[in-house]
C-alpha atoms as a PDB file:
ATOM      1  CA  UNK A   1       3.593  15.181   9.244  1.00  0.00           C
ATOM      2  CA  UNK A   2       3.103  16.704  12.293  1.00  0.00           C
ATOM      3  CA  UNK A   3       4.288  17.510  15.848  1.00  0.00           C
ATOM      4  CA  UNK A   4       2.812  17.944  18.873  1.00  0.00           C
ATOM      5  CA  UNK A   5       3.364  18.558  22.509  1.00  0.00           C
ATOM      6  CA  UNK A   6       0.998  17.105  25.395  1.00  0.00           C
ATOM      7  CA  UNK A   7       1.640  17.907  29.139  1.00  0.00           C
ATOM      8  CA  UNK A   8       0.089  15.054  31.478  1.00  0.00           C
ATOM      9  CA  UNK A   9       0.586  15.612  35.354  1.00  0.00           C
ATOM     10  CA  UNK A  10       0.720  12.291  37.422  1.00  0.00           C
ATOM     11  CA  UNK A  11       1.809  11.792  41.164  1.00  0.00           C
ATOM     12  CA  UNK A  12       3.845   8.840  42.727  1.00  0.00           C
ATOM     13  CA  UNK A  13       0.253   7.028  43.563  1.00  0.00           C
ATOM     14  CA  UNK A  14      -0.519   7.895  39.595  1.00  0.00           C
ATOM     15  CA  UNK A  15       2.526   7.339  38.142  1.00  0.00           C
ATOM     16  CA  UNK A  16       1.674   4.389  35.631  1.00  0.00           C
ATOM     17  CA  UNK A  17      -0.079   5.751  32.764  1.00  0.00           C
ATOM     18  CA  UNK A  18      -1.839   3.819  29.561  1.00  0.00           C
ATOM     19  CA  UNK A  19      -1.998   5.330  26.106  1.00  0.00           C
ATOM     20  CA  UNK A  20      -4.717   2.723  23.356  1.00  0.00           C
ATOM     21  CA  UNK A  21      -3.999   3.165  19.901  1.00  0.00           C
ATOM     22  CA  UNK A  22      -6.998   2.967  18.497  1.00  0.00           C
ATOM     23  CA  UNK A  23      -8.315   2.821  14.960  1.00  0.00           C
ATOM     24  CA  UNK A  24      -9.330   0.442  12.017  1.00  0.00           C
ATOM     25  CA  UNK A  25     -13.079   0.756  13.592  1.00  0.00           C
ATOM     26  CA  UNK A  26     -14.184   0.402  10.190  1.00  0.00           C
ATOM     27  CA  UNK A  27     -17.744   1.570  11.601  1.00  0.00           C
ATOM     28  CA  UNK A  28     -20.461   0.960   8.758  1.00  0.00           C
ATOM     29  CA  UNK A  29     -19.531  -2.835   7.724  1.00  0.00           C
ATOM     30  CA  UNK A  30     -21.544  -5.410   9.207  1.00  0.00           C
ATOM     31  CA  UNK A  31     -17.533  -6.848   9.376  1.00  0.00           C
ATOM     32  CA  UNK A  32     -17.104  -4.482  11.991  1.00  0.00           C
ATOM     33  CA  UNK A  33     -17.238  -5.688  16.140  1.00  0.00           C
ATOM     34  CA  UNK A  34     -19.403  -2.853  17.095  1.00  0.00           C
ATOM     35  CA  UNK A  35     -20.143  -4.193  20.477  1.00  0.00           C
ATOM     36  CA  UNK A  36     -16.480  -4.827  21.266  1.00  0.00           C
ATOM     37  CA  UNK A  37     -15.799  -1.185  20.282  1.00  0.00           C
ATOM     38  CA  UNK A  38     -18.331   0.441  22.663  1.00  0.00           C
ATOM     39  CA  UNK A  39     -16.735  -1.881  25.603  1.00  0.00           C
ATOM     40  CA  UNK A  40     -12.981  -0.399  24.816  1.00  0.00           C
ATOM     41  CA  UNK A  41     -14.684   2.925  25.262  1.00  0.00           C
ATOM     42  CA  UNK A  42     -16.537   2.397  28.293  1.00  0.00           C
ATOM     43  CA  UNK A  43     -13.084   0.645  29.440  1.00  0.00           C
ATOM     44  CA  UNK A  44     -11.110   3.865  28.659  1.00  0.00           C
ATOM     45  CA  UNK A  45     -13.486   6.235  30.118  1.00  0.00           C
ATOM     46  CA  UNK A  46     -13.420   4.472  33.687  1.00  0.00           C
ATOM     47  CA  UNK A  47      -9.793   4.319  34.190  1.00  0.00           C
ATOM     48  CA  UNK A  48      -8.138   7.727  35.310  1.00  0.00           C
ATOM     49  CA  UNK A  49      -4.902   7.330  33.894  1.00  0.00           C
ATOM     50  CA  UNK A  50      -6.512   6.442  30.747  1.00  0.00           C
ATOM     51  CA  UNK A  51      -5.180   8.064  27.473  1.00  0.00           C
ATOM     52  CA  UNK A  52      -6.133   7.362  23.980  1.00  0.00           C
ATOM     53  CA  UNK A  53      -4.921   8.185  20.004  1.00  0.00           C
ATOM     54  CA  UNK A  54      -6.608   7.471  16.962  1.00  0.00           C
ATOM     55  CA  UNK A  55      -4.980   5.094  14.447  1.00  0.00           C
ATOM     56  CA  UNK A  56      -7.041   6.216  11.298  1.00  0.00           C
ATOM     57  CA  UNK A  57      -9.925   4.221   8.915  1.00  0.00           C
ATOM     58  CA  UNK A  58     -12.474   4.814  11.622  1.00  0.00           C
ATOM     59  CA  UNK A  59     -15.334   4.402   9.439  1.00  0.00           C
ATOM     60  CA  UNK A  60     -15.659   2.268   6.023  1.00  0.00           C
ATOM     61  CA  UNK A  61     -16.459   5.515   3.609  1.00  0.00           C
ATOM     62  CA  UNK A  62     -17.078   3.639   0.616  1.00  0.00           C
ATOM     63  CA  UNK A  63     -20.044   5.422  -1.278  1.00  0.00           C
ATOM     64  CA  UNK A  64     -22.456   3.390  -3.707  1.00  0.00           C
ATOM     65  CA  UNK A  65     -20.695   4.281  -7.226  1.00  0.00           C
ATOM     66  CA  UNK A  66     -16.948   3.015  -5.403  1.00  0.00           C
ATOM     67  CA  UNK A  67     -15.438  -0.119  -6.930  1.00  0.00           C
ATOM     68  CA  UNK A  68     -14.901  -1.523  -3.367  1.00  0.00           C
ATOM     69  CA  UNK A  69     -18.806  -0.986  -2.753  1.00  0.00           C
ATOM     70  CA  UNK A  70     -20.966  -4.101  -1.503  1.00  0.00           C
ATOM     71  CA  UNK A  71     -24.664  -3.725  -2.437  1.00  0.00           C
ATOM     72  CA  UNK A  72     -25.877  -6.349  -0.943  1.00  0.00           C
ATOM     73  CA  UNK A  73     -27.802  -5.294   2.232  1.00  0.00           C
ATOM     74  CA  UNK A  74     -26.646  -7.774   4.523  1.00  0.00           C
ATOM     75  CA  UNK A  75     -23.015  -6.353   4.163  1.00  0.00           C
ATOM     76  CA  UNK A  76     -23.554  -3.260   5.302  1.00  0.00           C
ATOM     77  CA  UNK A  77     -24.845  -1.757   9.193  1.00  0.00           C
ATOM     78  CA  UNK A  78     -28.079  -1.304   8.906  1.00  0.00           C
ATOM     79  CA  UNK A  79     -27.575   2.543   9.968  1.00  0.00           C
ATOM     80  CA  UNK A  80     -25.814   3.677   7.209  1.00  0.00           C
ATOM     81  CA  UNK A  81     -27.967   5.677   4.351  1.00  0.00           C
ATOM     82  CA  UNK A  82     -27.078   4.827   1.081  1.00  0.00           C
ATOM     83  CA  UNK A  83     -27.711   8.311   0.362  1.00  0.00           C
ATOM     84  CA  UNK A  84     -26.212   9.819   2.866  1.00  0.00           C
ATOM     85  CA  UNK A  85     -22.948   7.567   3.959  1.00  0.00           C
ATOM     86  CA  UNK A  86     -20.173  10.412   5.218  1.00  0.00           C
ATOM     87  CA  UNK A  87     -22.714  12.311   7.089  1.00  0.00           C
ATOM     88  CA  UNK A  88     -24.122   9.259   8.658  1.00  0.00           C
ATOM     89  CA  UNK A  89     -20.845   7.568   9.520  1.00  0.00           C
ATOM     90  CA  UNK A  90     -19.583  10.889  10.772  1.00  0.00           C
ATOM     91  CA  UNK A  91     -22.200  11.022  13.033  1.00  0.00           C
ATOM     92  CA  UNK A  92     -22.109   7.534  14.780  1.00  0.00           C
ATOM     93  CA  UNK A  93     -18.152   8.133  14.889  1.00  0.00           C
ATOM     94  CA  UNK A  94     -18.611  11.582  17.011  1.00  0.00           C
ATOM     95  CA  UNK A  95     -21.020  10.009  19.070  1.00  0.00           C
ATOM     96  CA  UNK A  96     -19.008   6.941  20.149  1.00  0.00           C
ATOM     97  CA  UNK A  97     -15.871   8.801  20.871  1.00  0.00           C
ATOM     98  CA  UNK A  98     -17.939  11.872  22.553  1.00  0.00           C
ATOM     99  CA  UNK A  99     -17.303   9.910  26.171  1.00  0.00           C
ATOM    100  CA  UNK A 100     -13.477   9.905  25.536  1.00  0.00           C
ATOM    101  CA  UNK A 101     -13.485  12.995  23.906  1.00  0.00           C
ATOM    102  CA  UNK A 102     -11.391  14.511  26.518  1.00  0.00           C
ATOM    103  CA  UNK A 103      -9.295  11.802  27.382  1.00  0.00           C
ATOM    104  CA  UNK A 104      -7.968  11.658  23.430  1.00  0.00           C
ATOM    105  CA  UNK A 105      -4.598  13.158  22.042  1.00  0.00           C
ATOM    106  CA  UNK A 106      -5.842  13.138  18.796  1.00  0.00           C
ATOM    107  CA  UNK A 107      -6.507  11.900  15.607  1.00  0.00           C
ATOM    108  CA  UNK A 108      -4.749  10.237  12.746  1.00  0.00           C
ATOM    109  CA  UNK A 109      -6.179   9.895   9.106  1.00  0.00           C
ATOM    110  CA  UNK A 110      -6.562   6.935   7.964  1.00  0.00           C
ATOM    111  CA  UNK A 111      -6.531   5.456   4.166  1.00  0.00           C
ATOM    112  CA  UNK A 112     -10.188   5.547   4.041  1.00  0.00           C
ATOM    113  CA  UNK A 113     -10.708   8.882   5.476  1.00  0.00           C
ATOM    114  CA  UNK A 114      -8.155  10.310   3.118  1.00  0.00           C
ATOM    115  CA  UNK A 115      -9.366   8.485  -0.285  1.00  0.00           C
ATOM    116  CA  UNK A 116     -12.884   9.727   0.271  1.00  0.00           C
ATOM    117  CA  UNK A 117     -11.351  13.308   0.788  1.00  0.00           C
ATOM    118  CA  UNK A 118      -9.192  13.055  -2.220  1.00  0.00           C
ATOM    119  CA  UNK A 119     -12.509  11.411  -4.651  1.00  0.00           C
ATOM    120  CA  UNK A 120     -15.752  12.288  -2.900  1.00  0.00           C
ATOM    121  CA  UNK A 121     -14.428  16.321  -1.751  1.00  0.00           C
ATOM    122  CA  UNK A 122     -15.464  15.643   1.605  1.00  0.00           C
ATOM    123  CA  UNK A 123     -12.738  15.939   4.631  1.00  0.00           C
ATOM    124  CA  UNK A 124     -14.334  13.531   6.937  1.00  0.00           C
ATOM    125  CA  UNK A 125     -11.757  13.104   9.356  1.00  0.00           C
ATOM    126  CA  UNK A 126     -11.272  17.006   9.804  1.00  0.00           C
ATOM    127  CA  UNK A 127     -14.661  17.225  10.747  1.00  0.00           C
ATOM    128  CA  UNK A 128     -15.008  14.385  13.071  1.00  0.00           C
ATOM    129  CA  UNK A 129     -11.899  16.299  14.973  1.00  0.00           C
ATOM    130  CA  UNK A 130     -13.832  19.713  15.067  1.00  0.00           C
ATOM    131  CA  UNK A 131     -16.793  18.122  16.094  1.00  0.00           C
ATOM    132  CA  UNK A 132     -15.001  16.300  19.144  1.00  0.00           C
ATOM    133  CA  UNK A 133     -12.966  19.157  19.588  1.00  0.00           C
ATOM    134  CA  UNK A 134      -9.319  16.746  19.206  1.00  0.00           C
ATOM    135  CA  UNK A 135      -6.695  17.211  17.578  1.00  0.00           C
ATOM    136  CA  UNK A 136      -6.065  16.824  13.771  1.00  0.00           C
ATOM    137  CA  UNK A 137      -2.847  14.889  13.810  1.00  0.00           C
ATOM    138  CA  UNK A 138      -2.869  14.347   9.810  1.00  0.00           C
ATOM    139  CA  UNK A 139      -1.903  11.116   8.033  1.00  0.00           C
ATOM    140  CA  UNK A 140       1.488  10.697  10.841  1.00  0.00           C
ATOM    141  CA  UNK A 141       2.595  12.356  13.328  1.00  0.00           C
ATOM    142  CA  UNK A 142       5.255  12.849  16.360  1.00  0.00           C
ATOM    143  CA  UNK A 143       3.749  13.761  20.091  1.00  0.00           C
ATOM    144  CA  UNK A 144       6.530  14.486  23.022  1.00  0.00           C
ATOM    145  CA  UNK A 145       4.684  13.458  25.843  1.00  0.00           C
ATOM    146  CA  UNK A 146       5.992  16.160  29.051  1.00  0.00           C
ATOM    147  CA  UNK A 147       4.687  14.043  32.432  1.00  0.00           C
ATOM    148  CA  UNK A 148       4.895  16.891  35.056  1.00  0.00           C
ATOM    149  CA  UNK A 149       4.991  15.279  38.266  1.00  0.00           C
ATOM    150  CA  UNK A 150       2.492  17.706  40.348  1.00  0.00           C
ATOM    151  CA  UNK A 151       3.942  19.643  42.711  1.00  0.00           C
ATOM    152  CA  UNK A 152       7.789  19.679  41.590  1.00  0.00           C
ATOM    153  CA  UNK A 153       9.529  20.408  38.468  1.00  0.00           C
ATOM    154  CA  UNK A 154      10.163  17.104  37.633  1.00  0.00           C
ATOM    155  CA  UNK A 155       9.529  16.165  33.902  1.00  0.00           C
ATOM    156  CA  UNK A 156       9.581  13.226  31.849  1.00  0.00           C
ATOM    157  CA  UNK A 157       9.944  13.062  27.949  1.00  0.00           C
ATOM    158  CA  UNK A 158       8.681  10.182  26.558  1.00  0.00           C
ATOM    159  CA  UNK A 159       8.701  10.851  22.324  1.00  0.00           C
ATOM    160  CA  UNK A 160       6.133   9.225  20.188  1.00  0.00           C
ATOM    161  CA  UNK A 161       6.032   8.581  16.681  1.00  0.00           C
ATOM    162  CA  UNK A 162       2.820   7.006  14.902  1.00  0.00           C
ATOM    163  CA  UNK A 163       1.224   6.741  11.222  1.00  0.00           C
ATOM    164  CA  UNK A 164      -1.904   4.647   9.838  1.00  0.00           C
ATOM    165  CA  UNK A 165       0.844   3.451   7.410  1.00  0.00           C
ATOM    166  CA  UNK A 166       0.097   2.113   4.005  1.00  0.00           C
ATOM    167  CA  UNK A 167       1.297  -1.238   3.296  1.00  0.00           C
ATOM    168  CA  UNK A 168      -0.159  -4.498   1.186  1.00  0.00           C
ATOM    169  CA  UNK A 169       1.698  -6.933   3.491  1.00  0.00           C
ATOM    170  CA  UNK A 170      -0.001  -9.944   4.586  1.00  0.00           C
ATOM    171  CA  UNK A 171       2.850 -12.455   5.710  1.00  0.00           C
ATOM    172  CA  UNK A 172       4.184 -12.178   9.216  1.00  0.00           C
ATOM    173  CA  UNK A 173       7.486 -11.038   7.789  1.00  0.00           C
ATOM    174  CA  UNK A 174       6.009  -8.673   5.751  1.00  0.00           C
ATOM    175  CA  UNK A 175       3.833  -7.091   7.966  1.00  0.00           C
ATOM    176  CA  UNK A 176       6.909  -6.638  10.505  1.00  0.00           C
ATOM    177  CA  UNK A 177       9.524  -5.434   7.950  1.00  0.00           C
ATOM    178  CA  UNK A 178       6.725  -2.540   7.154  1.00  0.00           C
ATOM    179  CA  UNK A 179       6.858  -1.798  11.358  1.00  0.00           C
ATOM    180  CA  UNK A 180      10.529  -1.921  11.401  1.00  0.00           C
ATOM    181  CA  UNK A 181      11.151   0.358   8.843  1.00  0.00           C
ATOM    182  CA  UNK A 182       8.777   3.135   9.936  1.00  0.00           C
ATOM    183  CA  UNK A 183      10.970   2.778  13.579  1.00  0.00           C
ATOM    184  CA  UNK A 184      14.466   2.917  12.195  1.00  0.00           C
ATOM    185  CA  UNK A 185      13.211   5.788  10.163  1.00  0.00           C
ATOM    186  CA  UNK A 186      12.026   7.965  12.686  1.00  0.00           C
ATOM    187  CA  UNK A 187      13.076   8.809  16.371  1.00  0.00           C
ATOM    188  CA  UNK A 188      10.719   8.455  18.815  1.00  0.00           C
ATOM    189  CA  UNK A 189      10.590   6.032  21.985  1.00  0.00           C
ATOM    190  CA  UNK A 190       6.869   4.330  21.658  1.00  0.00           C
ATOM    191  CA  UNK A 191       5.795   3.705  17.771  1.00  0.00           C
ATOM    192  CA  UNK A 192       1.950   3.078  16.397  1.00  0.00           C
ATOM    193  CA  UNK A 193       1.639   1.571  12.725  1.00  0.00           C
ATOM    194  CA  UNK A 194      -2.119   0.097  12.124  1.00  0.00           C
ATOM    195  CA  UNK A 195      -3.880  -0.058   9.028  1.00  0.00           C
ATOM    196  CA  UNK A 196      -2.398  -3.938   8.272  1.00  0.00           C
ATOM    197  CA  UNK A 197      -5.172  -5.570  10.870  1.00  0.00           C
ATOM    198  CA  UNK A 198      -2.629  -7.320  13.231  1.00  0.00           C
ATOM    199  CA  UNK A 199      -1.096  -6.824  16.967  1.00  0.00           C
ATOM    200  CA  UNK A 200       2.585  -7.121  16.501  1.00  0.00           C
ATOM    201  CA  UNK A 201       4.971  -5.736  18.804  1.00  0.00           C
ATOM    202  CA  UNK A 202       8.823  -4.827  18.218  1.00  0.00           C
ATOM    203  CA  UNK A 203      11.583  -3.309  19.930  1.00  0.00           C
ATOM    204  CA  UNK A 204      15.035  -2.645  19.304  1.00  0.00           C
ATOM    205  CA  UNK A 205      17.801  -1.154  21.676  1.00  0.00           C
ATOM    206  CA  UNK A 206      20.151   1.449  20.754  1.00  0.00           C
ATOM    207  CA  UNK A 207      23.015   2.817  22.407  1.00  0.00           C
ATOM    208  CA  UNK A 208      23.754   6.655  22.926  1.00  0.00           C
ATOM    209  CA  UNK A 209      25.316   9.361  25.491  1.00  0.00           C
ATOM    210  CA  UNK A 210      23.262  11.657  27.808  1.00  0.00           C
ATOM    211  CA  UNK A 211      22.396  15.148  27.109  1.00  0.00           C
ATOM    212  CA  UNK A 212      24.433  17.999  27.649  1.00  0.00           C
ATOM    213  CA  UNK A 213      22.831  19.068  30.654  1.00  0.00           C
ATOM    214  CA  UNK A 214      23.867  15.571  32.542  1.00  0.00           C
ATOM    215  CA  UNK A 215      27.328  13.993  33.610  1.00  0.00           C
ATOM    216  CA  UNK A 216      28.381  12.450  29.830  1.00  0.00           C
ATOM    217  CA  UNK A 217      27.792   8.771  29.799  1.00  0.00           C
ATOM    218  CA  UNK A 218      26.885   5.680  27.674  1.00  0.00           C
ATOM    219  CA  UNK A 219      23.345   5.282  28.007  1.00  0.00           C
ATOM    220  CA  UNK A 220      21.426   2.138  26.350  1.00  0.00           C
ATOM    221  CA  UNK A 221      17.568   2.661  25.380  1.00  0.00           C
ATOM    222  CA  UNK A 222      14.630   0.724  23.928  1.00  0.00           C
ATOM    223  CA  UNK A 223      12.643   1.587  21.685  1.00  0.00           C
ATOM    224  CA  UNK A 224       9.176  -0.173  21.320  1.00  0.00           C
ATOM    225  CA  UNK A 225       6.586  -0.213  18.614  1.00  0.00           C
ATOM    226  CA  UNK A 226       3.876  -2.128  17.401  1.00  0.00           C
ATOM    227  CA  UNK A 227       1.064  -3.081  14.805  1.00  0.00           C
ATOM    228  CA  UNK A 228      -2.005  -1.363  16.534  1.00  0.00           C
ATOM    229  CA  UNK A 229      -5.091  -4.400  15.579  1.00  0.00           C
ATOM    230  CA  UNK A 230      -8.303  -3.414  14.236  1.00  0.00           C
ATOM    231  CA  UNK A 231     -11.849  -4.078  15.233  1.00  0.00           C
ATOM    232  CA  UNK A 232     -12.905  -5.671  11.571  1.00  0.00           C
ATOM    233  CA  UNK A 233     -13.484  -9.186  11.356  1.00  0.00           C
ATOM    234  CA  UNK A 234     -12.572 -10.721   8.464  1.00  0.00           C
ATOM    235  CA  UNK A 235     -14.560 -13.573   8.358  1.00  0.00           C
ATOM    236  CA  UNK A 236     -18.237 -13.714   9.114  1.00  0.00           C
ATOM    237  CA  UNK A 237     -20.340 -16.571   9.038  1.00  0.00           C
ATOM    238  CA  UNK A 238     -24.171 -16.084   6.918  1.00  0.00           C
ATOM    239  CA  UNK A 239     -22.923 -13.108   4.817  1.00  0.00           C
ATOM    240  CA  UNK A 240     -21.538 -11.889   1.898  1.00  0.00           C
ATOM    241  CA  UNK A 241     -17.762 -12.553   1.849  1.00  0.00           C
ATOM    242  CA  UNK A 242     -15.601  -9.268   3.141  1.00  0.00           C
ATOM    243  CA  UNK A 243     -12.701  -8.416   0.979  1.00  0.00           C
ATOM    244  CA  UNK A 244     -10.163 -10.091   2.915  1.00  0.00           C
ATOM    245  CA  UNK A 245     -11.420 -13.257   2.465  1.00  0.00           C
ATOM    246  CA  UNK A 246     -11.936 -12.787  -1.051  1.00  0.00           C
ATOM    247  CA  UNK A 247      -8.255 -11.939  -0.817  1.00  0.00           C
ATOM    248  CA  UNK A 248      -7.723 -15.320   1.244  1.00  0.00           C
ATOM    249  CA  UNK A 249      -6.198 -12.603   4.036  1.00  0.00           C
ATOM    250  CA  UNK A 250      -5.468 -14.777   7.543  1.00  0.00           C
ATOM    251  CA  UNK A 251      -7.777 -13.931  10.402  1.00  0.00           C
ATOM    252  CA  UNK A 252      -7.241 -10.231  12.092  1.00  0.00           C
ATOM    253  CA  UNK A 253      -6.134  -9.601  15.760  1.00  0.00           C
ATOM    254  CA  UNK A 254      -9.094  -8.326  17.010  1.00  0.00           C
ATOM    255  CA  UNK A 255      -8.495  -5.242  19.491  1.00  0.00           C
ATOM    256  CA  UNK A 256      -6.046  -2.654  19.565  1.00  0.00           C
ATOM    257  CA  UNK A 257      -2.475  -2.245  21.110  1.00  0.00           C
ATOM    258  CA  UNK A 258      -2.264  -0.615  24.898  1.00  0.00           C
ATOM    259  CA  UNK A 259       1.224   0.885  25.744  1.00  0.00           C
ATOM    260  CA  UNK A 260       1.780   0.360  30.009  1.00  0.00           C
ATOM    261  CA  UNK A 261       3.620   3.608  30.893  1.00  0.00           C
ATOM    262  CA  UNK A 262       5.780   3.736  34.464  1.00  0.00           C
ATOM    263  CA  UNK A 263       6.640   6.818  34.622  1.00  0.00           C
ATOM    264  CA  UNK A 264       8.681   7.047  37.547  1.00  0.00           C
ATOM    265  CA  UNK A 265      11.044   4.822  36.579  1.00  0.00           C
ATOM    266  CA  UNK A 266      10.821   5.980  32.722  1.00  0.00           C
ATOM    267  CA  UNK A 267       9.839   2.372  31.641  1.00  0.00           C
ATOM    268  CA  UNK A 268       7.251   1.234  28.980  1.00  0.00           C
ATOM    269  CA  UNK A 269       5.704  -1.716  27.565  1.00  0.00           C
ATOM    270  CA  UNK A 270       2.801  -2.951  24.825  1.00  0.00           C
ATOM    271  CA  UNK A 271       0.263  -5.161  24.925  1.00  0.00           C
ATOM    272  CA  UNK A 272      -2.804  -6.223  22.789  1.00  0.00           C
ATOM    273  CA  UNK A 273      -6.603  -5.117  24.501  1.00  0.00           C
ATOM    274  CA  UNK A 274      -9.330  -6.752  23.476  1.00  0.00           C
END
């Protein structure tokens, strides 16, 4: 796991701030919305106060001798080389994130990043990071986020937590309980858990003192995390079946989850982007 710390200055004219958490591209299945991709990126790129964290599984990475391989053409982009998948996938990757490059905090793994590391020797997610020059956040991660108001020493910490998870869940329930464990577990203020293909948000309140360095009271604060969506479709009309619905999985939540950050007045809220 790992920990990082991010400075972002904002002003009182800037002082709302949004942070997509964005992963399950799945890049390299004809399953995946391609198109709707490129538009979150151009979307992120034109808006200032823009920020952005990869949720893991940003390409497919399933080579021709996997078990979960599909070798029937029409299942897979037409871009991708047979011969030549991590390379190729790596490449479209870079180049759709290169316009958000610098807007990103960084990285997560994701399960099919780290199962073709673990089987095929090839760390694909380390070298998308070095090529886009982001951080490598590993498989979960905590980020403090400092907002530096310019011109003062005023500084907000907002704490992060976020993970590509690993769950089989596929009933609302199910799919919450695995969110709602990863938050009590961990102490953050904003939480990202993707890899289950749905938008669910979640908070919970708890009740605390101040720090030492303030007068001592009772001090009640929310916590908010979510299920971050995905941008794979699981069912397409005209082609082979996917693998969710040859596991009869319900429909995914296209897009990916957008927290709404005022800063000012140390408030924060999630919603889905599509």
């Amino acid at each position: 796991m790992e920990l990082i710390d991010v400075s972002i200055p904002y002003s009182h004219s800037s002082s709302i701030k949004k942070l997509y958490l964005f992963g399950d591209q799945h890049l390299g299945t004809i399953h995946c919305v391609e198109d709707h991709i490129k538009k979150k990126v151009s979307e992120i790129h034109d808006d200032k106060d823009a920020y952005w964290l990869g949720m893991g599984d940003y390409g497919e990475f399933i080579a021709p001798d996997d078990p979960r391989y599909d070798p029937n053409y029409l299942s897979i982009a037409e871009w991708v080389e047979p011969d030549n998948v991590a390379e190729c996938q790596v490449q479209k990757i870079v180049k759709l994130f290169e316009p958000i490059k610098d807007k990103c905090i960084g990285l997560l793994y994701g399960n099919h990043e780290e199962a073709f590391r673990i089987h095929k020797f090839g760390n694909v997610a380390k070298n998308i990071c070095d090529r886009l020059g982001v951080r490598n956040l590993g498989y979960s991660c905590f980020v403090r986020f400092y907002f530096n108001r310019k011109n003062s020493n005023e500084t907000h910490l907002i704490k992060g937590c976020f993970t590509h998870g690993r769950s089989s869940a596929i009933t609302e329930g199910a799919k919450a309980m695995a969110l709602m464990r990863f938050m009590k577990s961990f102490d953050a203020d904003i939480y990202g858990y993707a890899h289950v293909h749905d938008y669910m948000p979640k908070s919970f309140s708890r009740i605390g003192v101040t720090d030492i360095a303030s007068r001592g009271k009772i001090k009640q604060r929310v916590a908010v995390g979510t299920l971050t969506g995905c941008w794979f479709r699981t069912y397409t009309q005209g082609i082979i079946a996917s693998y969710g619905e040859k596991k009869c999985y319900p429909p995914t939540e296209i897009g990916c989850a957008k927290f709404t950050i005022e800063i000012d007045e140390m408030f924060w809220d999630v919603n889905r982007s599509i």
